[in-house]
Protein backbone atom coordinates (compact mmCIF):
# COMPACT_ATOMS: atom_id res chain seq x y z
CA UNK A 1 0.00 0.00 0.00
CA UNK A 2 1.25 3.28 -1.05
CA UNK A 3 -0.19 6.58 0.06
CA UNK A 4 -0.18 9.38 -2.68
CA UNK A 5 -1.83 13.29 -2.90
CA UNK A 6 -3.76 13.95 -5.96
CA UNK A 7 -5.52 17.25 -6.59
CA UNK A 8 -8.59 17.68 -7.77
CA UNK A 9 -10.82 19.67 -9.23
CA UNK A 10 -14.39 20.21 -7.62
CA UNK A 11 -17.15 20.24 -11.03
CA UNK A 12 -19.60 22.94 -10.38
CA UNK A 13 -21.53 21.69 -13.38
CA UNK A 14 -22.09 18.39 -14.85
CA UNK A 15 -23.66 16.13 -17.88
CA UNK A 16 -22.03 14.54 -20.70
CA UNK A 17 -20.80 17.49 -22.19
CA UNK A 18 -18.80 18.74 -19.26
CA UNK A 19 -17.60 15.36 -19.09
CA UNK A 20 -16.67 15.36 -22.83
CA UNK A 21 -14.88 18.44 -22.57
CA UNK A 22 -12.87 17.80 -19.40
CA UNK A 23 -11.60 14.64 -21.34
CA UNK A 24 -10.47 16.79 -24.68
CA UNK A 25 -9.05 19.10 -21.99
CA UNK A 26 -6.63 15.78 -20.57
CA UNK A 27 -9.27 15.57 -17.14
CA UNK A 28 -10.92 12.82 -15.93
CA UNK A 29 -14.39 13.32 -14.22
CA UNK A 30 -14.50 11.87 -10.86
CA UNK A 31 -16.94 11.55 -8.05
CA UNK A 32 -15.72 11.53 -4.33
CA UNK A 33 -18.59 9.61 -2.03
CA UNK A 34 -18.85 7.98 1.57
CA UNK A 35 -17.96 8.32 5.18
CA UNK A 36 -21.28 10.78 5.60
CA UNK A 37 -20.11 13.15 2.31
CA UNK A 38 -22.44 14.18 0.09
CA UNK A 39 -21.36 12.87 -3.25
CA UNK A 40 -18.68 15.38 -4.59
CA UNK A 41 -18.00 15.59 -8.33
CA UNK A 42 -14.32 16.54 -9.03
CA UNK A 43 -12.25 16.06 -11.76
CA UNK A 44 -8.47 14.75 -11.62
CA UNK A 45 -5.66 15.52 -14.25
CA UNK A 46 -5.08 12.29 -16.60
CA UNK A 47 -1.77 12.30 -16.64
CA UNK A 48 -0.99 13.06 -13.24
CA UNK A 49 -3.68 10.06 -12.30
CA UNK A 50 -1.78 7.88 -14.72
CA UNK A 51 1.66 8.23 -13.61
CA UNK A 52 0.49 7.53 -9.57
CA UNK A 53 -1.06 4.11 -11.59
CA UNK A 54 2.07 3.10 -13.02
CA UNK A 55 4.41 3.87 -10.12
CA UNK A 56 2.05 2.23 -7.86
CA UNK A 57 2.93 -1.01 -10.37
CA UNK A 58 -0.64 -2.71 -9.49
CA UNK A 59 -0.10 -2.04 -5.61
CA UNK A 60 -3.30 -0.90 -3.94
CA UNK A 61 -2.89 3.25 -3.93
CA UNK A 62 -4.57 5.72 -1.02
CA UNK A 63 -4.83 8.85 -2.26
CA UNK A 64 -4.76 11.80 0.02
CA UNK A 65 -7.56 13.98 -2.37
CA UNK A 66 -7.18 17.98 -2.22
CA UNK A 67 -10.13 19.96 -3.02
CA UNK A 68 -10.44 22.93 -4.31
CA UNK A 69 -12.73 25.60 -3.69
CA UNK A 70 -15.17 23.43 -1.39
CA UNK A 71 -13.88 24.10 1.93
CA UNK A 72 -13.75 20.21 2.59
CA UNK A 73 -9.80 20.20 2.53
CA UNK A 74 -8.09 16.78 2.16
CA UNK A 75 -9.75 13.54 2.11
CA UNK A 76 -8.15 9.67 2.19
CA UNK A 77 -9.77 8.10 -0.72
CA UNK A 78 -9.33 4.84 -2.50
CA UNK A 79 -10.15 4.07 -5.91
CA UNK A 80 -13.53 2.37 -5.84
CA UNK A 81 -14.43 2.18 -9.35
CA UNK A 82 -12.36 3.34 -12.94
CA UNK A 83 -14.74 2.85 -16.31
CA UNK A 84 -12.56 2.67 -19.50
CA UNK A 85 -13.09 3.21 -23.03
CA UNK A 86 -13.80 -0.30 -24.59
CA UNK A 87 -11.33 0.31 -27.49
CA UNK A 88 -8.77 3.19 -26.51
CA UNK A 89 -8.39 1.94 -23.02
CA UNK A 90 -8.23 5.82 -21.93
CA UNK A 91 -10.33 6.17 -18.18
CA UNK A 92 -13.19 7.78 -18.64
CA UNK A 93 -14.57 7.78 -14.83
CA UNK A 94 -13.38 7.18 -11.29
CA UNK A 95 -15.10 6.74 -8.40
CA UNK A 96 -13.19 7.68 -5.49
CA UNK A 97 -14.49 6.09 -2.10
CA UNK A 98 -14.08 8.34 1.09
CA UNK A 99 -12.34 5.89 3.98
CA UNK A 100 -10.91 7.02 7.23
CA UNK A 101 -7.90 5.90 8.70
CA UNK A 102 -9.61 4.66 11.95
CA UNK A 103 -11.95 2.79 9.96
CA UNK A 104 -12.09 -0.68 8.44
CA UNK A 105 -12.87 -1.21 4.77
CA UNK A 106 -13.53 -4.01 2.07
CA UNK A 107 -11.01 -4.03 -1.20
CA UNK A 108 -10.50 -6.37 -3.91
CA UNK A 109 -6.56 -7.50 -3.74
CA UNK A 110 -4.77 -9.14 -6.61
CA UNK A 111 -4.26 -13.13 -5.90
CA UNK A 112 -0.60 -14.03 -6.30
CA UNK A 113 0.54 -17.74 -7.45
CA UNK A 114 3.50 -19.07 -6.08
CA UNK A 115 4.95 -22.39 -6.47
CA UNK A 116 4.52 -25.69 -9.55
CA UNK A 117 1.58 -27.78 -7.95
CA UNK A 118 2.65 -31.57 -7.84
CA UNK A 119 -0.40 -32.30 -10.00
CA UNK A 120 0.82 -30.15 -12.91
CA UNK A 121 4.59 -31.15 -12.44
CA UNK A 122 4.31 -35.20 -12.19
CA UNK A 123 0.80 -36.34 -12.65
CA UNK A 124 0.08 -34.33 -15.97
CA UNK A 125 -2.70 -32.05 -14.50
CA UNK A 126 -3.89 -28.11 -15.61
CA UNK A 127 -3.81 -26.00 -13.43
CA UNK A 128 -6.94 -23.66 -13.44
CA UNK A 129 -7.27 -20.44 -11.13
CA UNK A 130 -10.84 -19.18 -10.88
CA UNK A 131 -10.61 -16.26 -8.82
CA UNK A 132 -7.79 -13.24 -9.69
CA UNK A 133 -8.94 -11.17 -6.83
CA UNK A 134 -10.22 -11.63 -3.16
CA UNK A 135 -11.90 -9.13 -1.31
CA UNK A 136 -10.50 -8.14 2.40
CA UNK A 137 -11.79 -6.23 5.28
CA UNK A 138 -8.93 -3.92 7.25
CA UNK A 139 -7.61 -0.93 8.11
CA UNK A 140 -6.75 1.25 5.29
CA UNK A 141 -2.94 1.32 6.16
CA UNK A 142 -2.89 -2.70 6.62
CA UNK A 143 -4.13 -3.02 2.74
CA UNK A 144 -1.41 -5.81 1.11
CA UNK A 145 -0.13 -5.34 -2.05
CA UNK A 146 -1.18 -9.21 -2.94
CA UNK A 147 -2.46 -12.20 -1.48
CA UNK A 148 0.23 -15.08 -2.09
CA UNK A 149 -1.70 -18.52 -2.61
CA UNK A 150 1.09 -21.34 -2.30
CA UNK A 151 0.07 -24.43 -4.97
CA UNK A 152 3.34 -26.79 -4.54
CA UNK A 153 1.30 -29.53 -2.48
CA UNK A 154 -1.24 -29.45 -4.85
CA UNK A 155 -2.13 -32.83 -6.51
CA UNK A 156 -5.05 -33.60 -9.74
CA UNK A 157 -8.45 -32.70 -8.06
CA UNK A 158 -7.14 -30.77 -5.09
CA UNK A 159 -8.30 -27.37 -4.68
CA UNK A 160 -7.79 -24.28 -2.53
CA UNK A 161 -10.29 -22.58 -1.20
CA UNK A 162 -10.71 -19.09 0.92
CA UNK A 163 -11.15 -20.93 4.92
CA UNK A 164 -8.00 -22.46 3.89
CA UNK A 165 -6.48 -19.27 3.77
CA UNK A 166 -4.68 -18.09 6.65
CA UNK A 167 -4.72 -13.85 6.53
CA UNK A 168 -0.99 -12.35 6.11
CA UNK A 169 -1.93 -10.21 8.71
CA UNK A 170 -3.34 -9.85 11.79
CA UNK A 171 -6.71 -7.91 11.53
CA UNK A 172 -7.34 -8.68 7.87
CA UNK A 173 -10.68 -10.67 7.55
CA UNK A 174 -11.54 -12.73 4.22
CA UNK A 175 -14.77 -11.44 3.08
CA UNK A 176 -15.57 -14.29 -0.05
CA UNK A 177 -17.85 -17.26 1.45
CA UNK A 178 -14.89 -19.70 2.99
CA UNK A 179 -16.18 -22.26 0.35
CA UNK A 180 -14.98 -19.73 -2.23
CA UNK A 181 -12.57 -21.75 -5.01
CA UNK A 182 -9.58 -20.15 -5.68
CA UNK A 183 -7.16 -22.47 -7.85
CA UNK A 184 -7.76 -26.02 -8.57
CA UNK A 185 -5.79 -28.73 -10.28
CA UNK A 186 -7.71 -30.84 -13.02
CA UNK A 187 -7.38 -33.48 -15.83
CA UNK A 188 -4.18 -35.97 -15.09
CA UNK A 189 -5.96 -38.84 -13.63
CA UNK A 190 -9.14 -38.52 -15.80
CA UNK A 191 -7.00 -38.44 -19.13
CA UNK A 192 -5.43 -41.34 -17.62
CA UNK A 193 -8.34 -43.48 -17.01
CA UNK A 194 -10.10 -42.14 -20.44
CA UNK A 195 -6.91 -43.58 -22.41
CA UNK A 196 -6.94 -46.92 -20.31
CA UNK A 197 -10.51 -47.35 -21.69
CA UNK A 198 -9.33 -46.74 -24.91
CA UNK A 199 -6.86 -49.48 -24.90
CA UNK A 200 -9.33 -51.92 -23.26
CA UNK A 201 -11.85 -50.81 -26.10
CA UNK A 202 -9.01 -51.26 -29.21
CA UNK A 203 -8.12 -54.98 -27.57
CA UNK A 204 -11.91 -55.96 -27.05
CA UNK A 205 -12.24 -55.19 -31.02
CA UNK A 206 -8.87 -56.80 -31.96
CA UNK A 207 -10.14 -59.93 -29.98
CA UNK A 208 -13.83 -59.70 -31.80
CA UNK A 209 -12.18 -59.61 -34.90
CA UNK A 210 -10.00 -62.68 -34.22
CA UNK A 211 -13.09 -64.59 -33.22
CA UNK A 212 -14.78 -63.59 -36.15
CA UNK A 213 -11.89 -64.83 -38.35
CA UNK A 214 -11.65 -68.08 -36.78
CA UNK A 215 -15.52 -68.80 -37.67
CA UNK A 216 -14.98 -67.86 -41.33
């Protein structure tokens, strides 16, 4: 976690064709909400917003939010929502959630993979991973950068799952249902029975065909 300022703009008007024009004019429109605020539409500089994303490199960003012109002062925000462009990528919206230090809150945190699960390395398995993200409840400040899942012990049809999970940190709650699946390891052992019965089906006909010889 990585605590940045941003300033921002308070939007005294708004519609799509403020929006539109902040955007030509390298702005993103923005909307500040929670913690007993009334909603707060602000606008953020692209680039400036941009370069905190990279640096950050995926790490989970609080942004200390100056106002201007609304007497509110500074706010710790996190990024709550972003809404893209589906073909230039570019952000077109963020919604900034209001937290306070003092005060728990529930993120999505990027799942981490470490380790070749036995059931990939020796047994021929796939390994599938069916959930990217989990969603935590802490402390602003205790946000991790990751959740690192551990899959070495894993074997064909074993599976983790969040009440498996033990919290990097004390005072971080799971919020996903504990039978939540996270990664699994499939295939292996079913491919291996499938191509058994195969083999037991090619000698069966091999042997009917004999048989059927014989009587001719």
């Amino acid at each position: 976690m990585i605590q940045v300022p941003i300033t921002a703009e308070v939007r005294k008007e708004t519609g799509k064709g403020v929006a539109r024009k902040l955007r030509q004019n390298a702005r993103i429109p923005a909307i500040l909400y929670g913690q007993g605020l009334d909603p707060v539409p602000l606008s953020v500089d692209e680039r400036e917003f941009n370069r905190v994303v990279f640096r950050a490199g995926g790490e989970q960003v609080i942004f200390t939010v100056k106002m201007d012109g609304n007497g509110e002062g500074e706010q710790l925000a996190v990024v709550k929502e972003v809404q893209r462009h589906p073909v230039s990528d570019r952000i077109r919206h963020i919604d900034f959630l209001a937290i306070s230090a003092k005060e728990e809150v529930k993120v999505e945190v990027p799942v981490k993979i470490v380790g070749k699960a036995k059931g990939v390395e020796f047994q021929g398995g796939v390994l599938e991973i069916l959930e990217r993200t989990l969603t935590i409840s802490c402390l602003p400040f205790d946000i991790p950068k990751e959740i690192e899942i551990d899959i070495s012990e894993l074997e064909v049809g074993d599976a983790i799952h969040v009440g498996s999970l033990t919290p990097p940190k004390e005072g971080i709650q799971f919020v996903d249902p504990a039978d939540t699946t996270i990664v699994t390891v499939v295939g292996g052992a079913v491919e291996e029975v499938a191509e058994e019965g195969e083999e037991l089906e090619t000698v069966a006909e091999g042997a009917g065909e004999e048989t059927a010889d014989t009587e001719e």
